[in-house]
C-alpha atoms as a PDB file:
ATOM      1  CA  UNK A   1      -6.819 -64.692 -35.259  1.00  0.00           C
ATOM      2  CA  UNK A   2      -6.828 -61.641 -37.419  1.00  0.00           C
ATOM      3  CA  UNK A   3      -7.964 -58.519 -36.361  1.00  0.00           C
ATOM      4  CA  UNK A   4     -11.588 -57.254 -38.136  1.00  0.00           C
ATOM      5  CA  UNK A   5      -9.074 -53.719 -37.709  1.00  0.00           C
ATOM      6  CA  UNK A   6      -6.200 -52.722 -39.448  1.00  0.00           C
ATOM      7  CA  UNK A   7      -3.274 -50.951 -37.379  1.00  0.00           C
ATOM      8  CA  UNK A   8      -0.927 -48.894 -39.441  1.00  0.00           C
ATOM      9  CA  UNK A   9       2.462 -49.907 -37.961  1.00  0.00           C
ATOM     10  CA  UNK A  10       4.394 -46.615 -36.285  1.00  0.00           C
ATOM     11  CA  UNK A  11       6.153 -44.038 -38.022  1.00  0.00           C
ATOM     12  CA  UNK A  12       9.471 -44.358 -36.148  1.00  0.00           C
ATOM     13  CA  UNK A  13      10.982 -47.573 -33.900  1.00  0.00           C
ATOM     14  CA  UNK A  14      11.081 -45.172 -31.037  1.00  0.00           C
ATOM     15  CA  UNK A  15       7.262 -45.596 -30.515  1.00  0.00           C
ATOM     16  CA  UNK A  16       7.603 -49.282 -32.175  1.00  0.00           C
ATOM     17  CA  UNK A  17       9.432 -50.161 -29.723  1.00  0.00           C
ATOM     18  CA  UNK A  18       7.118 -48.336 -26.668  1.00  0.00           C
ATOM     19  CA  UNK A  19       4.343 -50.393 -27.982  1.00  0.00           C
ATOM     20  CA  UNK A  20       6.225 -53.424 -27.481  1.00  0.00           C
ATOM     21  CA  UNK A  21       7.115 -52.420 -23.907  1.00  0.00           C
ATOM     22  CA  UNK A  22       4.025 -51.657 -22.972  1.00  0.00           C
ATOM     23  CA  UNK A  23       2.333 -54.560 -24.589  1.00  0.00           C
ATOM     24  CA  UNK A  24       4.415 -57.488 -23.027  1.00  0.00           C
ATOM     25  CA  UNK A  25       5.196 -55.744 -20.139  1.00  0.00           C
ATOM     26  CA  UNK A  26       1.362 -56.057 -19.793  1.00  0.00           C
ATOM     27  CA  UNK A  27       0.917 -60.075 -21.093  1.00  0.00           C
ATOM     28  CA  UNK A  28       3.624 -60.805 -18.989  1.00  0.00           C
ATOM     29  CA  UNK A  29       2.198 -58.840 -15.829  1.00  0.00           C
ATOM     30  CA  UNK A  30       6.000 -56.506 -15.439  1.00  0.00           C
ATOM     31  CA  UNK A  31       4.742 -53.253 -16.575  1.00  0.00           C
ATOM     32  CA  UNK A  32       6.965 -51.832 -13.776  1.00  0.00           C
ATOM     33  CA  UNK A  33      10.067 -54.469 -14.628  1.00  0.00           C
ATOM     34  CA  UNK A  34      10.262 -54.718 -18.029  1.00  0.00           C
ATOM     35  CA  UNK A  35      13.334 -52.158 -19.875  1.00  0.00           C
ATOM     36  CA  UNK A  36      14.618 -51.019 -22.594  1.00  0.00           C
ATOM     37  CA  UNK A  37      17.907 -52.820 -23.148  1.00  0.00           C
ATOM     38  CA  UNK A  38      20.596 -49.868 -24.073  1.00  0.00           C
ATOM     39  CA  UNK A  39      20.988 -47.574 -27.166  1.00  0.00           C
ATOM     40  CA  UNK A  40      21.970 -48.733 -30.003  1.00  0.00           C
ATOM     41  CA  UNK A  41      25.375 -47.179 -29.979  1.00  0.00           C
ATOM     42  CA  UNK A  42      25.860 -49.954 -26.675  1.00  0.00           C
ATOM     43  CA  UNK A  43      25.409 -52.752 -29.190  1.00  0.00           C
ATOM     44  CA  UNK A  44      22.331 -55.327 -27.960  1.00  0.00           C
ATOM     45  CA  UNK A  45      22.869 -58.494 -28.265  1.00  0.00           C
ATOM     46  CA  UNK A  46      19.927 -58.835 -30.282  1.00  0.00           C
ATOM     47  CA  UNK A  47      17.319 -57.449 -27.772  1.00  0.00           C
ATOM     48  CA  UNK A  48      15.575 -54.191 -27.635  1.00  0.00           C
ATOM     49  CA  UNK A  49      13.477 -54.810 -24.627  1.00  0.00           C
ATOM     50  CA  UNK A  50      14.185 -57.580 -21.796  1.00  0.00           C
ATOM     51  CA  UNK A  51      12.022 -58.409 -18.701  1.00  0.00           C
ATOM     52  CA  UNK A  52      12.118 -60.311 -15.454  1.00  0.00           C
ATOM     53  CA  UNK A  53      10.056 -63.660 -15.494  1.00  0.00           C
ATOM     54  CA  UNK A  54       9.653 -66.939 -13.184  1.00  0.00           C
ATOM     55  CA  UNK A  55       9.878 -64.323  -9.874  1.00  0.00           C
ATOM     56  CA  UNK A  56      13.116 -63.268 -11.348  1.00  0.00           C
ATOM     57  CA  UNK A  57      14.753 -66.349 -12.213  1.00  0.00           C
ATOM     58  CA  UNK A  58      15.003 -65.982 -15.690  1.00  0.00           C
ATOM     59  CA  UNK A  59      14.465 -63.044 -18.843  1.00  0.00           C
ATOM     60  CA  UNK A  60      12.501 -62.737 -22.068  1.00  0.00           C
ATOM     61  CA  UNK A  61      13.121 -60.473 -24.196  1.00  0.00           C
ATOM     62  CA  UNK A  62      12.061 -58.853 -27.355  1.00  0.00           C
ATOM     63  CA  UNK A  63      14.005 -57.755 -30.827  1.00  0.00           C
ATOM     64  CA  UNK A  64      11.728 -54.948 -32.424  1.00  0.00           C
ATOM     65  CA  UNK A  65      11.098 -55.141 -36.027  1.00  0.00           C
ATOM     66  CA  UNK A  66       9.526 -51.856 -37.332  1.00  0.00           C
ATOM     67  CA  UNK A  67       9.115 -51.831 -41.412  1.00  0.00           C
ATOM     68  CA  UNK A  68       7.701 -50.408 -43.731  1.00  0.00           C
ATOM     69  CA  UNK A  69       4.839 -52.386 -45.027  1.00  0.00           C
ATOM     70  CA  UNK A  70       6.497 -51.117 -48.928  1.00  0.00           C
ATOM     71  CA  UNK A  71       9.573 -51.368 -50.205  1.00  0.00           C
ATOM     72  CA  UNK A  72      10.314 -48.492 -52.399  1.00  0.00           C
ATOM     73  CA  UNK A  73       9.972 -50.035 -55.584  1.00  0.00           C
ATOM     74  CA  UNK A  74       6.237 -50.627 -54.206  1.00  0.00           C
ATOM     75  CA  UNK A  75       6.844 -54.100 -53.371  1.00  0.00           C
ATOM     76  CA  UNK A  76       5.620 -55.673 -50.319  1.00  0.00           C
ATOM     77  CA  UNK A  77       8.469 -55.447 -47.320  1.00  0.00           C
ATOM     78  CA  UNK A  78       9.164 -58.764 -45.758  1.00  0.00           C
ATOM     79  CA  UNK A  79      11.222 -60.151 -43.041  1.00  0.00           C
ATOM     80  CA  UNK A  80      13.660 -62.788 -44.194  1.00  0.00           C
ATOM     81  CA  UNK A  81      14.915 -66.034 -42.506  1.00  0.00           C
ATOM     82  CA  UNK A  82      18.151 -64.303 -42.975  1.00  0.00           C
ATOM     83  CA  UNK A  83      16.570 -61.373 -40.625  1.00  0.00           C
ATOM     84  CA  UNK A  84      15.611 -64.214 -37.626  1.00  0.00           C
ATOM     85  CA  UNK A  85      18.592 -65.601 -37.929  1.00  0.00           C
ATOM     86  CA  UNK A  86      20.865 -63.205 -37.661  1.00  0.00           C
ATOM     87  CA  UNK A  87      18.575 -61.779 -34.532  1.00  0.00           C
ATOM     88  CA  UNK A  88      18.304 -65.583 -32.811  1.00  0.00           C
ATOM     89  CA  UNK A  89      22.380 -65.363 -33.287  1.00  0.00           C
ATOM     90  CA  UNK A  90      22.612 -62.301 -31.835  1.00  0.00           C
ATOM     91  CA  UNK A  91      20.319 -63.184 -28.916  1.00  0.00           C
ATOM     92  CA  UNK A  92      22.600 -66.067 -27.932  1.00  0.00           C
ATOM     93  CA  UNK A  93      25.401 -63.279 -26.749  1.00  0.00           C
ATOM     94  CA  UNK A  94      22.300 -61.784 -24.147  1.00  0.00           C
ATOM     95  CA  UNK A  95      23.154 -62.273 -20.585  1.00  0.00           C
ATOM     96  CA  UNK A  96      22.162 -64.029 -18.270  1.00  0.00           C
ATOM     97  CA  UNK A  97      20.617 -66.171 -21.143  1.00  0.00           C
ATOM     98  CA  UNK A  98      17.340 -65.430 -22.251  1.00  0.00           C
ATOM     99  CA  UNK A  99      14.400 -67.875 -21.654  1.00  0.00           C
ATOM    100  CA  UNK A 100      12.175 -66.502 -24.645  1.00  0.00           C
ATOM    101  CA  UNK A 101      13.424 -64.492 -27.957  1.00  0.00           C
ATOM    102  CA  UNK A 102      10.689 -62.337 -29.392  1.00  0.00           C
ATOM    103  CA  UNK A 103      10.805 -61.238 -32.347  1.00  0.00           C
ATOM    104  CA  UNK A 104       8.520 -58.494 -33.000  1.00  0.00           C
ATOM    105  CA  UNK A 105       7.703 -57.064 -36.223  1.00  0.00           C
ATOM    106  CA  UNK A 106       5.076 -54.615 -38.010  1.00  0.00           C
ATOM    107  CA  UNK A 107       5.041 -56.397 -40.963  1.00  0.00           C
ATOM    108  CA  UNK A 108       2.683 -59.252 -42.297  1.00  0.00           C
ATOM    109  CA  UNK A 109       3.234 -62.764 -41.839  1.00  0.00           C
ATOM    110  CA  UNK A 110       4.997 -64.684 -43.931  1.00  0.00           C
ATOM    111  CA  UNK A 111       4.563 -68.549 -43.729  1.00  0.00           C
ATOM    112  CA  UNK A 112       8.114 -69.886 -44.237  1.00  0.00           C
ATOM    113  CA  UNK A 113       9.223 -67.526 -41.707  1.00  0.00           C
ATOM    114  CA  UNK A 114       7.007 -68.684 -39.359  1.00  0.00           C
ATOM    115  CA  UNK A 115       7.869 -71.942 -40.006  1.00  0.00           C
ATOM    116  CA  UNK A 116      11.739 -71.331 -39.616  1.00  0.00           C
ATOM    117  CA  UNK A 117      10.577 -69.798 -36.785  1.00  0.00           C
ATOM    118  CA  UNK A 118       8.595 -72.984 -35.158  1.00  0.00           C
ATOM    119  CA  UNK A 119      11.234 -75.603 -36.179  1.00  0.00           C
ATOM    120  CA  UNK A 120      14.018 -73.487 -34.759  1.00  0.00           C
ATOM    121  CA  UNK A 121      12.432 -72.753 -31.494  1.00  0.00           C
ATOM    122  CA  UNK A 122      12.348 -76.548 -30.997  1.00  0.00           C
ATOM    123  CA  UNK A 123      16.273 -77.036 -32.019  1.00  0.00           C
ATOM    124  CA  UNK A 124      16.984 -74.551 -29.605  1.00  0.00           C
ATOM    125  CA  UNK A 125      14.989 -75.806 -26.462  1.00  0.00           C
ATOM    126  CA  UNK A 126      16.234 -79.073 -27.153  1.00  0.00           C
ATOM    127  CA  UNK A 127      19.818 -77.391 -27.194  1.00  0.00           C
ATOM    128  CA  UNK A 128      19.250 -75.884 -23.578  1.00  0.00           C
ATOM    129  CA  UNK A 129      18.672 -72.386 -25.767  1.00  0.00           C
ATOM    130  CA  UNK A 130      15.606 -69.696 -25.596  1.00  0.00           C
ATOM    131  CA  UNK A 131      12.235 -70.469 -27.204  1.00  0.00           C
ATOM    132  CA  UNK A 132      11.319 -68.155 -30.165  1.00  0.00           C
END
């Protein structure tokens, strides 16, 4: 469903990613749980922000995506497969394994990607791997 509101994304990941924190730390009822994974400097293994789910049993966790909705040429920014994939590669390194990947982004949907998306989540389940 699309919003009747338009939400310029933020100006700087920093808050990006406090907006994702907040927001699934709320959907999936951690607020107090869910964390920031390290600094960048750390390396993450493809996630920004990871939280407790299943009473603890397992993690979710979220890579944050904060663009530009230009390019500076004044062409729309969009994510790429190439951009999932490397993130969903990533991911696989996260430990204990992740349950759920994430991927967050401020830009506008883009129907192949959601479609890579989709059809890769399924590989991976049936793989024993995180949903996307």
């Amino acid at each position: 469903m699309k919003s009747p509101l338009n939400i310029h994304p933020p100006k700087n990941w920093q808050d990006f990613e406090t907006l994702c924190l907040k927001l699934w730390g709320g959907i999936w009822k951690i607020p107090n749980e869910i964390e920031f994974n390290s600094d960048n400097a750390q390396g993450q293994n493809g996630v920004d922000i990871y939280g407790p789910v299943n009473n603890g049993l397992n993690y979710n966790g979220i890579q944050c995506k904060n663009k530009k909705l230009n390019l500076i040429n004044g062409l729309p920014n969009r994510i790429t497969i190439k951009d999932i994939q490397e993130e969903i590669d990533k991911a696989k390194g996260f430990q204990p394994s992740l349950s759920k990947l994430i991927i967050a982004t401020s830009l506008p949907k883009d129907q192949k990607v959601e479609e890579y998306v989709r059809t890769t989540s399924v590989e991976n389940i049936k793989n024993g791997l995180f949903s996307i």
